[in-house]
C-alpha atoms as a PDB file:
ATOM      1  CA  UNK A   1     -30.677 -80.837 120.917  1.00  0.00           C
ATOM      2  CA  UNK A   2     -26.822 -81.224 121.043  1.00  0.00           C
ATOM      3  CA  UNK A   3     -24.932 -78.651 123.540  1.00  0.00           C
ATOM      4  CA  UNK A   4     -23.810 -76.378 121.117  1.00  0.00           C
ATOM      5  CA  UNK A   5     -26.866 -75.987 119.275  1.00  0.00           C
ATOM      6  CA  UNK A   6     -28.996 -75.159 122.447  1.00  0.00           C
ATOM      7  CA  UNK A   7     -26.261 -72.784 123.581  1.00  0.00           C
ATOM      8  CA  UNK A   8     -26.586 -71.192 120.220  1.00  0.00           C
ATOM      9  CA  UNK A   9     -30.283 -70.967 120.766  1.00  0.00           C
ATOM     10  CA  UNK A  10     -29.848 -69.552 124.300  1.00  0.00           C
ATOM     11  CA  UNK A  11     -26.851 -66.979 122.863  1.00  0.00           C
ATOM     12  CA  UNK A  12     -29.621 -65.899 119.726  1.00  0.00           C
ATOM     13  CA  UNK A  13     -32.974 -65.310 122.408  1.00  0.00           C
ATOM     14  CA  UNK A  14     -30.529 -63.383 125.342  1.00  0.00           C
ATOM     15  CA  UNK A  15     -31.884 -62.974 128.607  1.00  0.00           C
ATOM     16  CA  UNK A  16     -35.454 -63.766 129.661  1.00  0.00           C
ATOM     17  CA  UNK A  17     -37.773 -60.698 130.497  1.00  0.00           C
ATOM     18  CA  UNK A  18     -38.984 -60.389 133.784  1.00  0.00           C
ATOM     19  CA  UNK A  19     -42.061 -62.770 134.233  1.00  0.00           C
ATOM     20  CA  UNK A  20     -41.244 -64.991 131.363  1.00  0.00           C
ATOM     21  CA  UNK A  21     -42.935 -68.609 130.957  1.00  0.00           C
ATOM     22  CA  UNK A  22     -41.634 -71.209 129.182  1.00  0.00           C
ATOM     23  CA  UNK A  23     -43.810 -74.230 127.604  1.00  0.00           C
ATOM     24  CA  UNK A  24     -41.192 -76.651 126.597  1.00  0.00           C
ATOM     25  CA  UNK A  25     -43.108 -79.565 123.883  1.00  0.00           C
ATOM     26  CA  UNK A  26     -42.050 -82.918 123.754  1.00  0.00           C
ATOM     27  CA  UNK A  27     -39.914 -82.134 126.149  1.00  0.00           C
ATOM     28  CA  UNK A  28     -37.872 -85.183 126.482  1.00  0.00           C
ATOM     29  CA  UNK A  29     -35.494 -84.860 129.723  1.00  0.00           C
ATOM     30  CA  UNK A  30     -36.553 -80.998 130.108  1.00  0.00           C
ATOM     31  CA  UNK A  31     -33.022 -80.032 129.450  1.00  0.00           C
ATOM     32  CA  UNK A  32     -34.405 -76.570 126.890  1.00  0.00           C
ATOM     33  CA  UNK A  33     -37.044 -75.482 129.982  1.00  0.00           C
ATOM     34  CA  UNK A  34     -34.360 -76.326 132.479  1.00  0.00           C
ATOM     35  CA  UNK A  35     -31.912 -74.160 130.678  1.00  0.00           C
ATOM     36  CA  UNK A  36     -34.235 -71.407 130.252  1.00  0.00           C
ATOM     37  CA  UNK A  37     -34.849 -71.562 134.148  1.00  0.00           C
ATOM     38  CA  UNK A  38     -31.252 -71.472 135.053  1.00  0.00           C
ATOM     39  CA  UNK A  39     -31.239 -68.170 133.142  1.00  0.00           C
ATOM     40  CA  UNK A  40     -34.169 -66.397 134.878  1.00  0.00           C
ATOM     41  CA  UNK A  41     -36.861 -67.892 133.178  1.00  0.00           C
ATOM     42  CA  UNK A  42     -40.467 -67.337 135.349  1.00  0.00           C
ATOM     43  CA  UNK A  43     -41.445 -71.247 135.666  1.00  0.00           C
ATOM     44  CA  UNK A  44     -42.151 -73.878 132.826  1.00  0.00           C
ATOM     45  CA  UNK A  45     -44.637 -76.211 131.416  1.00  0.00           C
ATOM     46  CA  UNK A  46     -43.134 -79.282 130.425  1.00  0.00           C
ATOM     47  CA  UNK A  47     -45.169 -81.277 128.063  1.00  0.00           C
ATOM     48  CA  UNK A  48     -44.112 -85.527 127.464  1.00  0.00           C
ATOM     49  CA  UNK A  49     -45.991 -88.635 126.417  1.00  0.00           C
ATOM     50  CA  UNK A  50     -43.081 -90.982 127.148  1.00  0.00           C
ATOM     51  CA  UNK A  51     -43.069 -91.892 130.816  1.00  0.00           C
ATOM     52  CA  UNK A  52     -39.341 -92.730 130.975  1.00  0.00           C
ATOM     53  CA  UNK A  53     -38.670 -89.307 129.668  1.00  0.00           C
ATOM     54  CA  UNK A  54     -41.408 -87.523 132.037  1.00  0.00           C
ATOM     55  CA  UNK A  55     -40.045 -89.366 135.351  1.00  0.00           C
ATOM     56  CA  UNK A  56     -36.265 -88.265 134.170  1.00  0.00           C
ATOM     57  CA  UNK A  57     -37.520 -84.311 133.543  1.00  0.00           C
ATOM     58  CA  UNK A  58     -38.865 -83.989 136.512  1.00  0.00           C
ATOM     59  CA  UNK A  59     -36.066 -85.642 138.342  1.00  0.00           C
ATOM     60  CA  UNK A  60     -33.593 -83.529 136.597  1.00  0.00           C
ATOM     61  CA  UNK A  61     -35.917 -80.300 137.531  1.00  0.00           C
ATOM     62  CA  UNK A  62     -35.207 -81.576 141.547  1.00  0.00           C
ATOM     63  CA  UNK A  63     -31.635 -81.887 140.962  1.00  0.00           C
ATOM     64  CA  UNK A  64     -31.360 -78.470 140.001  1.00  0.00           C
ATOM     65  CA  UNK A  65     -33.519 -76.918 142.104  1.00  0.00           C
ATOM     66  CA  UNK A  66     -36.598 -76.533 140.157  1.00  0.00           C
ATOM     67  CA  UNK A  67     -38.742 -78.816 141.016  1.00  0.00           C
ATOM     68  CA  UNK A  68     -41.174 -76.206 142.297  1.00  0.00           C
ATOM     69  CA  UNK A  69     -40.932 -74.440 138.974  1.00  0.00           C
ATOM     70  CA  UNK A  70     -41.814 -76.881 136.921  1.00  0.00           C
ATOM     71  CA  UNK A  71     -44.912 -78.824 135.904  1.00  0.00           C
ATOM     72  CA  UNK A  72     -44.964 -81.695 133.409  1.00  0.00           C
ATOM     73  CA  UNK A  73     -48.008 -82.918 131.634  1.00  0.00           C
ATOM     74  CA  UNK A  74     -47.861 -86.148 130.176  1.00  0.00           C
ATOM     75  CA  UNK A  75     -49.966 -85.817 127.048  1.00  0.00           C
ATOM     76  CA  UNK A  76     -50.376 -85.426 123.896  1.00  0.00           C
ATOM     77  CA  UNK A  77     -48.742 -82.436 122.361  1.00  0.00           C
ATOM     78  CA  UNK A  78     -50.988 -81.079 119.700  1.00  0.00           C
ATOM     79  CA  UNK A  79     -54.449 -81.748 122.404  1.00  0.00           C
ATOM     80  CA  UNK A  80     -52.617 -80.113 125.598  1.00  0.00           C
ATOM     81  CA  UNK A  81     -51.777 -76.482 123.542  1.00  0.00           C
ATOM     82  CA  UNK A  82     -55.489 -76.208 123.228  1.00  0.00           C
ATOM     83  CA  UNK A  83     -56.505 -77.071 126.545  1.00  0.00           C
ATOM     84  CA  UNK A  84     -53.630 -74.610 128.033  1.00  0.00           C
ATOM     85  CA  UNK A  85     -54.523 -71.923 125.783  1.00  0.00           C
ATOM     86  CA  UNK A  86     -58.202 -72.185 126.912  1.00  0.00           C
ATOM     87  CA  UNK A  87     -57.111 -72.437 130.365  1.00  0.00           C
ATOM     88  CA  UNK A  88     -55.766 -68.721 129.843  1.00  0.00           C
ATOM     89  CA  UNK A  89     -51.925 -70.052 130.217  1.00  0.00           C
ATOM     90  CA  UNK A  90     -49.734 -68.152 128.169  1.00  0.00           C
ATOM     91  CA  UNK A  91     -45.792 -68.133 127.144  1.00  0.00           C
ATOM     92  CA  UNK A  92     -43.218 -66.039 125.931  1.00  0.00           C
ATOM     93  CA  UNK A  93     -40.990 -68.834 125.187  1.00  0.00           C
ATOM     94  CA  UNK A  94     -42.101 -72.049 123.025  1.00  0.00           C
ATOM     95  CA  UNK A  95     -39.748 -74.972 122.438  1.00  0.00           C
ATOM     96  CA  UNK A  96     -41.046 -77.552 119.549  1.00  0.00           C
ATOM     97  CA  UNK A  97     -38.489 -80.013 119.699  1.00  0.00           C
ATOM     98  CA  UNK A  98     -40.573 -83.233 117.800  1.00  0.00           C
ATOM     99  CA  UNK A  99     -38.444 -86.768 117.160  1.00  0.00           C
ATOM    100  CA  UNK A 100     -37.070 -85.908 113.995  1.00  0.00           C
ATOM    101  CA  UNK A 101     -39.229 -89.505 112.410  1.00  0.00           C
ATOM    102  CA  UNK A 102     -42.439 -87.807 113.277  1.00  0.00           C
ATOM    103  CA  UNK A 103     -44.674 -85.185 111.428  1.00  0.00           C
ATOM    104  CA  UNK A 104     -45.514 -83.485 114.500  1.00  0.00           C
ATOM    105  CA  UNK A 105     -43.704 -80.049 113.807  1.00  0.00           C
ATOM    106  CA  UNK A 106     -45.937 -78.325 111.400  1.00  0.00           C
ATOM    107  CA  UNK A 107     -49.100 -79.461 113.337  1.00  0.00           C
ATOM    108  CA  UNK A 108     -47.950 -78.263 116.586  1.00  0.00           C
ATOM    109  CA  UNK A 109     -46.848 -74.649 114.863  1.00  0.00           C
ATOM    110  CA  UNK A 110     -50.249 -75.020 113.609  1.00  0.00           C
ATOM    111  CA  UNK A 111     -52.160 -75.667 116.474  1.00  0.00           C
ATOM    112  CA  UNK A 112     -50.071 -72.760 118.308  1.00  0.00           C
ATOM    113  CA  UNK A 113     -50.975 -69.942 115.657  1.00  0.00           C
ATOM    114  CA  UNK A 114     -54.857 -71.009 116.196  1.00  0.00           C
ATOM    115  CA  UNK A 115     -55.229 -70.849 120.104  1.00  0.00           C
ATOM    116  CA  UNK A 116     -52.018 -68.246 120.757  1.00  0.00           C
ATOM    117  CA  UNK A 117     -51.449 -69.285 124.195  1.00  0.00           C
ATOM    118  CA  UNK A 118     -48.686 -66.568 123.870  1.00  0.00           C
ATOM    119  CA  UNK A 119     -46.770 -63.810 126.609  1.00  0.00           C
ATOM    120  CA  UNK A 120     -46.390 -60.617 124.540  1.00  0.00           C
ATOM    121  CA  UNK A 121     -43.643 -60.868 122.242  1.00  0.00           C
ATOM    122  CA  UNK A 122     -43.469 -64.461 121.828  1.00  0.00           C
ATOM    123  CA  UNK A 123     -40.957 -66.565 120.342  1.00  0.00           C
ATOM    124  CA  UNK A 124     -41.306 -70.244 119.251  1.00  0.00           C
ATOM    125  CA  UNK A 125     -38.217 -72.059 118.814  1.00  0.00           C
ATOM    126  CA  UNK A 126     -38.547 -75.144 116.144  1.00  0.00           C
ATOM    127  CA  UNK A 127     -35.854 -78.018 115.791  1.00  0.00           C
ATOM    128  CA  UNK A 128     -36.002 -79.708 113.001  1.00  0.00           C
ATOM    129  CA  UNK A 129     -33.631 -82.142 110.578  1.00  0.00           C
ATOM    130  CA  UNK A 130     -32.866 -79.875 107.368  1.00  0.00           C
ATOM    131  CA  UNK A 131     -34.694 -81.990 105.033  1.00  0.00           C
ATOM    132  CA  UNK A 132     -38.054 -81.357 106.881  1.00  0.00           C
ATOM    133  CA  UNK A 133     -38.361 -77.961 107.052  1.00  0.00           C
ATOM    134  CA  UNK A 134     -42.036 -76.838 108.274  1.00  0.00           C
ATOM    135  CA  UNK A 135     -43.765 -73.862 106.299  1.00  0.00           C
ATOM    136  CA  UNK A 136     -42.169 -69.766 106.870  1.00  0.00           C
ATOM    137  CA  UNK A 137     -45.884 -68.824 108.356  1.00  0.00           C
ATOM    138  CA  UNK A 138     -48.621 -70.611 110.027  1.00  0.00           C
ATOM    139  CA  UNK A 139     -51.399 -67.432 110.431  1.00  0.00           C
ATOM    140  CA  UNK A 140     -50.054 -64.781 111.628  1.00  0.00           C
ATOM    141  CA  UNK A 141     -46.639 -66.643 113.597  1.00  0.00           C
ATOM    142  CA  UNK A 142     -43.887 -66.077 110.804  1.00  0.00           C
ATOM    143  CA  UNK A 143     -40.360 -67.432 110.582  1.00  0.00           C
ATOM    144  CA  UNK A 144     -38.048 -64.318 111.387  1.00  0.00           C
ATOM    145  CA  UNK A 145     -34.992 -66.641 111.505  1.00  0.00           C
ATOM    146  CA  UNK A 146     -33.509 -69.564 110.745  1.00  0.00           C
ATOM    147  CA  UNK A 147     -30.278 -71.330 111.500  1.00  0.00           C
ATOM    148  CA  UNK A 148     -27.828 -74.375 110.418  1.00  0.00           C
ATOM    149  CA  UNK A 149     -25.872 -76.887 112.423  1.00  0.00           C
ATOM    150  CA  UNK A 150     -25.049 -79.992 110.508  1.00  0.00           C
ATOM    151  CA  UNK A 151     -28.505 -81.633 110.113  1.00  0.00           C
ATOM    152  CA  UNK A 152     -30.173 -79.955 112.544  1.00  0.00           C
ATOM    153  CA  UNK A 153     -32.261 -76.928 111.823  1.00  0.00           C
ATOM    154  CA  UNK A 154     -33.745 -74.013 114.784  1.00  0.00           C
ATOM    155  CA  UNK A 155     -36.089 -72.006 112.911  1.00  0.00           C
ATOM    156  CA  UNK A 156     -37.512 -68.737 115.096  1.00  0.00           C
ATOM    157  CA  UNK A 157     -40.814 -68.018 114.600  1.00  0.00           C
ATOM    158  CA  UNK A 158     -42.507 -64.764 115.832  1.00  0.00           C
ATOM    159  CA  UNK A 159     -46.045 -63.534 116.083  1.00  0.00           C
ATOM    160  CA  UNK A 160     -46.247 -60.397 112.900  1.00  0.00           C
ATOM    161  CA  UNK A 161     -49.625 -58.716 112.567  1.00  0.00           C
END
């Protein structure tokens, strides 16, 4: 996610409430968790397949001071929400930041409206190129905003009963 984008995203969600946990997926080199930690953030899940990626997070997460913060799992994103979720892990804050070549967005939204390993008052953050937009509502989580940069996309989705 380029710099102004994620401060953008940071600017739109404001200041973490007290307590808040952050489960950052495909979290790359951590940089959306990290940034949500910087600004008061509880602690963060990290979730990465790629080892490259997972050894740079976490050293990133040291260099800053987070190390004991943070947690990565190196898995695969759609299995690990379920497992967490049963595990009784919950989040206020949910970055779903796919490769823009993969099909991963709408079954990860998916997967997170059916187990709702959600803090109350959640919000999922989506990035996404504009041409791939994933569907307004996936059960009861339901786009409440939605915002252009260039090619990239964030799309806000909240939990409406």
């Amino acid at each position: 996610m380029a710099d102004r984008v994620k401060e953008s995203v940071f600017g739109i969600l404001g200041p973490p409430p007290d307590g808040l946990r952050v489960l950052d997926l495909f979290a790359g080199t951590g940089a959306l968790a990290l940034e949500s930690l910087s600004r008061g953030a509880h602690d963060a899940v990290l979730v990465e397949r790629d080892v490259a990626a997972s050894k740079v997070a976490l050293a990133n997460a040291a260099h800053s001071g987070f190390a004991d913060r943070v947690r990565l799992l190196r898995a695969d994103v759609v299995r690990v929400i379920a497992r967490l979720a049963n595990q009784g892990e919950r989040f206020g804050w949910i970055f779903v930041d796919p490769p823009y070549a993969t099909r991963d967005l709408a079954d990860t939204l998916a997967r997170l409206a059916e187990t709702r390993p959600f803090q109350p008052e959640p919000v999922v953050i989506a990035h996404h190129m504009w041409r791939n937009a994933p569907a307004d509502a996936y059960g009861d989580l339901r786009l409440v905003d939605s915002r252009r940069y260039g090619q990239a996309v964030i799309r806000f989705y909240r939990v409406i009963v």
